[in-house]
Protein backbone atom coordinates (compact mmCIF):
# COMPACT_ATOMS: atom_id res chain seq x y z
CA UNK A 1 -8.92 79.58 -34.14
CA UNK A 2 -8.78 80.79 -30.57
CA UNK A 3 -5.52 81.26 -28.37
CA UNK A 4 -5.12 80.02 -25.43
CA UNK A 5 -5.63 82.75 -23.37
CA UNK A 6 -9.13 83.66 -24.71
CA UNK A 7 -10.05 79.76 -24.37
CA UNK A 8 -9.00 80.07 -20.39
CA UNK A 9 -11.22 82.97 -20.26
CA UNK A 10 -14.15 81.29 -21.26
CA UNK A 11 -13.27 78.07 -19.85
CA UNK A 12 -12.96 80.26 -16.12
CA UNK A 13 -16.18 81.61 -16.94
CA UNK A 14 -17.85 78.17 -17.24
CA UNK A 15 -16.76 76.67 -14.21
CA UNK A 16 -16.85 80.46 -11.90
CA UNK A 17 -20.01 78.99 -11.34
CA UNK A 18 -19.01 76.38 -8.73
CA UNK A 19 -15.56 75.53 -7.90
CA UNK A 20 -13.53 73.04 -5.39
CA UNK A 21 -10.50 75.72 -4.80
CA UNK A 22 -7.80 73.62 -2.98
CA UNK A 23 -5.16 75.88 -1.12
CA UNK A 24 -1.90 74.84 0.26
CA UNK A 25 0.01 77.30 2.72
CA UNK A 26 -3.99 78.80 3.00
CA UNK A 27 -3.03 80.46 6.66
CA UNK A 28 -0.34 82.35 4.82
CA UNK A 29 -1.85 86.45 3.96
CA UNK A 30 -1.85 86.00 0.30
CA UNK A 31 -3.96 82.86 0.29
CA UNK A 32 -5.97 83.72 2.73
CA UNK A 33 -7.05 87.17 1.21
CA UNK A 34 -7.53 84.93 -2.33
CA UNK A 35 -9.86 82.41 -0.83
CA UNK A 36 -11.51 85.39 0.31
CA UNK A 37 -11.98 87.08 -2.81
CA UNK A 38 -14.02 84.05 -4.24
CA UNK A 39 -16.13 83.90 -0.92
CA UNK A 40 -17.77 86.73 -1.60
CA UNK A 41 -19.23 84.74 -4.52
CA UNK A 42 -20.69 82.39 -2.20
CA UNK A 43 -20.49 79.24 -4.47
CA UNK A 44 -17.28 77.76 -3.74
CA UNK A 45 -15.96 74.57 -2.09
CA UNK A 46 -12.80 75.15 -0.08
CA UNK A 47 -9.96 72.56 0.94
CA UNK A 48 -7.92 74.51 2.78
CA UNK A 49 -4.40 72.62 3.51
CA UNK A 50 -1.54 74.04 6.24
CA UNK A 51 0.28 73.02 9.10
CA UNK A 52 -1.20 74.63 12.13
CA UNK A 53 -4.94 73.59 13.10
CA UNK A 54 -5.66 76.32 15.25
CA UNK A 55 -4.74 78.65 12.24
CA UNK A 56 -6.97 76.80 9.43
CA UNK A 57 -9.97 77.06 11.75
CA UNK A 58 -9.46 80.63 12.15
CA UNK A 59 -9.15 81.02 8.10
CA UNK A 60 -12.54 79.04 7.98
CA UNK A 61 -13.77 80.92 10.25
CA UNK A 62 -13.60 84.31 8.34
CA UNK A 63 -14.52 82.61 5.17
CA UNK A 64 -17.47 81.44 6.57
CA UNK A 65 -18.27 85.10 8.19
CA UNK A 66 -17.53 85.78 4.16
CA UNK A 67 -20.14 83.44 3.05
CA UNK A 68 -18.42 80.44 2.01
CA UNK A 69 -20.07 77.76 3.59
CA UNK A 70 -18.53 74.50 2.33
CA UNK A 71 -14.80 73.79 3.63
CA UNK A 72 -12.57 71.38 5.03
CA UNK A 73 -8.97 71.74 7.11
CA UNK A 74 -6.29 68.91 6.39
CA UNK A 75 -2.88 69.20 8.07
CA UNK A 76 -0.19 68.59 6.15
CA UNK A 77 3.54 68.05 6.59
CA UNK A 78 5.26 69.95 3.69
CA UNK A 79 8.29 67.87 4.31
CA UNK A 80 7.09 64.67 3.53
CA UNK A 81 6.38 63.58 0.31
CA UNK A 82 4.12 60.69 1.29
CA UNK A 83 2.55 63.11 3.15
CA UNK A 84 1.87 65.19 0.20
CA UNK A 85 0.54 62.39 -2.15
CA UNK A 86 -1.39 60.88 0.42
CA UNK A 87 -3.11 64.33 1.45
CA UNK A 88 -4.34 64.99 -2.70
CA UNK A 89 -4.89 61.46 -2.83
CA UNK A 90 -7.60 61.92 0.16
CA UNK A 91 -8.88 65.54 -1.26
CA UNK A 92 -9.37 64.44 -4.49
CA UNK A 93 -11.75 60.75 -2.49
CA UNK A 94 -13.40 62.98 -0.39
CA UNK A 95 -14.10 65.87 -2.16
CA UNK A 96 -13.40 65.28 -5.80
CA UNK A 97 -12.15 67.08 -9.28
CA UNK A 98 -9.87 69.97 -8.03
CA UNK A 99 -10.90 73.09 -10.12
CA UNK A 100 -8.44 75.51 -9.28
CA UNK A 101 -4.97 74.92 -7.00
CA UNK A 102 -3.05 77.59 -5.31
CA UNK A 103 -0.15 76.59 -4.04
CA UNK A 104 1.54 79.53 -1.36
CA UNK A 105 3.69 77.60 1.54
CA UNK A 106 6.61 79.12 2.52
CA UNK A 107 8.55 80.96 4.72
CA UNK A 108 11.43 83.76 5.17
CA UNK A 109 14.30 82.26 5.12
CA UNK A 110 16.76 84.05 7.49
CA UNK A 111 19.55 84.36 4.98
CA UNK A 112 22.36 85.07 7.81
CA UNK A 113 20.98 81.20 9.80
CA UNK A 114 21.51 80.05 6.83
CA UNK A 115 25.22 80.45 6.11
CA UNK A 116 25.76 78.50 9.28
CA UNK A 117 23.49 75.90 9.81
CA UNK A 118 22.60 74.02 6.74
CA UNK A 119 19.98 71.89 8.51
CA UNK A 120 18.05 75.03 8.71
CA UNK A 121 19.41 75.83 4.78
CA UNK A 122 17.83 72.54 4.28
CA UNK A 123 14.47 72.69 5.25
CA UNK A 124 13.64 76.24 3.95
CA UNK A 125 14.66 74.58 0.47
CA UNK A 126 12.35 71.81 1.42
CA UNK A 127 9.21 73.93 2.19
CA UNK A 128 9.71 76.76 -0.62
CA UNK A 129 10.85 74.69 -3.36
CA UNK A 130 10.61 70.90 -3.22
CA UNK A 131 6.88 71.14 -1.68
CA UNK A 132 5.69 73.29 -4.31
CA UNK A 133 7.67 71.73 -6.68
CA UNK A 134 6.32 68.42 -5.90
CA UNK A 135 2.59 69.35 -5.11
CA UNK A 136 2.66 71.32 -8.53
CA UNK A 137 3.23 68.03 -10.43
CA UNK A 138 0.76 65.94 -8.56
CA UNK A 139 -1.84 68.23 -9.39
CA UNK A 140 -0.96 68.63 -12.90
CA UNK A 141 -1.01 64.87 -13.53
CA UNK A 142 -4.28 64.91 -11.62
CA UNK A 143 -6.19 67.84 -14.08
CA UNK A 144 -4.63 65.65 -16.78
CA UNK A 145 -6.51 63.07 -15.20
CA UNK A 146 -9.94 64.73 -15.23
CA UNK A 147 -9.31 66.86 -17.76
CA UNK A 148 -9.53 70.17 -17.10
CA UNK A 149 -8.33 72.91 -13.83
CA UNK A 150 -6.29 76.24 -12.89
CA UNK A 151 -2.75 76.17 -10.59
CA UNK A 152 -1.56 78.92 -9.50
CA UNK A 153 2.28 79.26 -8.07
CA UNK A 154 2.80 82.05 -5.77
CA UNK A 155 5.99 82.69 -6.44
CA UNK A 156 8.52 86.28 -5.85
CA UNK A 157 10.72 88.86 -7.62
CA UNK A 158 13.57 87.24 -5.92
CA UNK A 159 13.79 84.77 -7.58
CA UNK A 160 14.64 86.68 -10.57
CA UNK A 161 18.42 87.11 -9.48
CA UNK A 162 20.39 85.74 -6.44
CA UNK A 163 20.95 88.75 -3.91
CA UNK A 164 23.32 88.89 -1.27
CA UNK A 165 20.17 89.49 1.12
CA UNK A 166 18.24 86.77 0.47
CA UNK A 167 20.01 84.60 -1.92
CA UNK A 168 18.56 81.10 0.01
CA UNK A 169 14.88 82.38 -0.27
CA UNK A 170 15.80 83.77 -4.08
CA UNK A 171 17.41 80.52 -5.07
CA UNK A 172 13.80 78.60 -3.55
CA UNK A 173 11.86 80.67 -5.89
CA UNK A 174 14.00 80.62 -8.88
CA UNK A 175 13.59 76.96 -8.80
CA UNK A 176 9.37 77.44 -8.42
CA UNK A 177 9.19 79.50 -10.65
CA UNK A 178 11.28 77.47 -13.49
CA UNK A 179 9.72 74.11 -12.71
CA UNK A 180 6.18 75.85 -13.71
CA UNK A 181 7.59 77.16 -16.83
CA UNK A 182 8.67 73.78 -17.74
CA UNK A 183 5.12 72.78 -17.17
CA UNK A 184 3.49 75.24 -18.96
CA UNK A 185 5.97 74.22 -21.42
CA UNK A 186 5.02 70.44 -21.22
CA UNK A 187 1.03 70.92 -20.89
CA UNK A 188 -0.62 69.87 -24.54
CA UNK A 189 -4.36 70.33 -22.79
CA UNK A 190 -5.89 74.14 -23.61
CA UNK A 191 -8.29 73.28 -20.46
CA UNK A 192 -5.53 73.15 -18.02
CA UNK A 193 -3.81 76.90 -17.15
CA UNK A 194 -0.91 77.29 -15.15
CA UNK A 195 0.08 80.25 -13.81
CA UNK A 196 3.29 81.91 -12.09
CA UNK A 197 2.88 84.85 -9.63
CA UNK A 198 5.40 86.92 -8.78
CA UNK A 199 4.67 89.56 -6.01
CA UNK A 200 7.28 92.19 -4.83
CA UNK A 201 6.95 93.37 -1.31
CA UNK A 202 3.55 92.22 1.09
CA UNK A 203 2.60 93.30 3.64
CA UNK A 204 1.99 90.75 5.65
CA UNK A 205 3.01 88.66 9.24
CA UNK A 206 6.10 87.10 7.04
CA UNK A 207 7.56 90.42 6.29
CA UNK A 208 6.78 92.63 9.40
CA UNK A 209 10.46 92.38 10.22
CA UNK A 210 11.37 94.35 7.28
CA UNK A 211 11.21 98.02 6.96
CA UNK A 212 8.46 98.92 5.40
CA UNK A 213 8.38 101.59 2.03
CA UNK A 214 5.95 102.82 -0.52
CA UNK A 215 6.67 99.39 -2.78
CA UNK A 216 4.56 97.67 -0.04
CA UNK A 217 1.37 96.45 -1.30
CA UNK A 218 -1.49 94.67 0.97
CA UNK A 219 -2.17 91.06 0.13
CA UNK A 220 -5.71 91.91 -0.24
CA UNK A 221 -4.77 94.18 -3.71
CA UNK A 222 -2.60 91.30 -4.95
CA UNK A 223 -5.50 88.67 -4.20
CA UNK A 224 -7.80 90.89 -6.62
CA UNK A 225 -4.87 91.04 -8.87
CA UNK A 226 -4.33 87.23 -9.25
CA UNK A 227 -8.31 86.94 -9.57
CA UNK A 228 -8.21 88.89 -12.61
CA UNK A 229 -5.44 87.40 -14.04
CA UNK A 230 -6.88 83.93 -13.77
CA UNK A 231 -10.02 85.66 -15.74
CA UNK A 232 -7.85 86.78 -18.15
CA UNK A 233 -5.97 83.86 -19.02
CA UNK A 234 -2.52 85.66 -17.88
CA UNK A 235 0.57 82.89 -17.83
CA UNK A 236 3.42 85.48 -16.18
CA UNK A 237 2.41 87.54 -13.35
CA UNK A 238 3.88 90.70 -11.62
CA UNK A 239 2.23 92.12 -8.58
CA UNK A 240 2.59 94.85 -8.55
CA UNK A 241 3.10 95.33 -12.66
CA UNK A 242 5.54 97.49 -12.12
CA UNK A 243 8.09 95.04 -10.95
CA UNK A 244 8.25 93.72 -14.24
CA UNK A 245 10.06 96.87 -15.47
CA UNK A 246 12.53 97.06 -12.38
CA UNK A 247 13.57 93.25 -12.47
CA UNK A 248 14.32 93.47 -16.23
CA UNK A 249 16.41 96.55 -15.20
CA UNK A 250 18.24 94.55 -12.36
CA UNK A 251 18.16 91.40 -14.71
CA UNK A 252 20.20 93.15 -17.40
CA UNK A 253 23.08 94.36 -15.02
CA UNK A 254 26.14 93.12 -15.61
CA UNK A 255 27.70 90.42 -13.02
CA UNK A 256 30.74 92.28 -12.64
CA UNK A 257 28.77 95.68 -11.69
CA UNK A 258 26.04 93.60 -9.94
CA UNK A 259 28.60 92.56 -7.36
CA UNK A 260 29.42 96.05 -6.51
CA UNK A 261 25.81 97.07 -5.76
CA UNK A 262 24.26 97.15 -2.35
CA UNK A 263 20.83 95.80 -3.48
């Protein structure tokens, strides 16, 4: 009988052959440098979803100059759930079955803004949790729908454990990161594969503020990363594979010593 992991891997290599890829948060580094590893292929549809025009038609742009050559912008307010269903709702019309999802809005969240104003607090949890959380169902229910497809959940290392640093942006990630478990956990189709990724430090416009160190990686290495993980039928991602090792180290400290780190 095959496992599910060999039956993704030949069920990737059966549709490879021409995809609809939808991306939410595709201006983002890591998306971006993703759609551009299946450009290259040349035999991809793209429905590339964000907030900012001006930015989407500059990602087309370079995928084109890549030699994609069917793709479509659609703005989207991450707030709004309406928004959200009404945005698949169109894709889905206008372009039809989604083959592969990759869902990668989010922001920073400036932990120190928000301990005072929870407006701010708010909205961060809005964009990097409830939006993924809410466009990872709707495009579940939809491959249960037709059948088949691939989502993939950019998620992070912090949400492994709540830091004082970043404890808002952790806690956002956490909850990504659980909610696709619970699908995963929920999914009876073999056709459909969900998968969590969980990068350490990128390089990228999001984290220029922070000082950079040798754990940096580009997003173009974890975009070939996540490609071969969704050709190998991988569930649980670390990019770099290290970081599994060092959050299972920082996972097993105990709260009481935990407090009295600086990390």
């Amino acid at each position: 009988m095959m496992d599910n992991s060999s039956f993704i891997r030949l069920y990737y290599h059966q549709i490879n052959i021409d995809m609809h890829i939808l991306i939410f948060g595709a201006t983002s580094a890591i998306a971006h440098s993703i759609a551009k590893e299946y450009a290259i292929d040349n035999l991809h549809t793209y429905t590339l979803i964000g907030r900012s025009e001006s930015r989407l038609n500059a990602c087309k742009q370079e995928l084109q100059a890549y030699g994609a050559v069917d793709i479509q912008i659609m703005l989207l307010d991450f707030s709004s759930i309406e928004d959200i269903q009404k945005v698949i709702n169109q894709c889905i019309q206008q372009r039809g079955n989604i083959d592969m999802a990759i869902v990668a809005q989010g922001s920073l969240t400036n932990q120190d803004k928000a301990k005072s104003y929870m407006s701010y607090l708010a909205d961060e949890f809005s964009l990097n949790a409830m939006s993924h959380i809410i466009i990872s169902q709707l495009i579940v229910n939809q491959f249960n729908l037709q059948g088949y497809g691939i989502l993939i959940g950019i998620g992070s290392v912090a949400g492994e454990r709540g830091r004082k640093g970043n404890y808002a942006y952790g806690a956002s990630k956490s909850a990504v990161c659980t909610f696709l478990s619970g699908l995963r956990h929920a999914n009876k189709n073999e056709k459909i594969h969900i998968m969590t990724v969980k990068p350490g430090f990128v390089s990228t416009p999001m984290t220029s503020e922070l000082p950079q160190s040798f754990l940096f990686v580009s997003p173009e290495f974890v975009a070939k990363e996540i490609k071969r993980g969704v050709e190998q039928g991988i569930e649980h991602m670390y990019v770099p594979t290290f970081w599994r090792f060092i959050m299972m180290i920082i996972r097993s400290i105990p709260e009481v010593l935990f407090k009295k780190l600086n990390i």
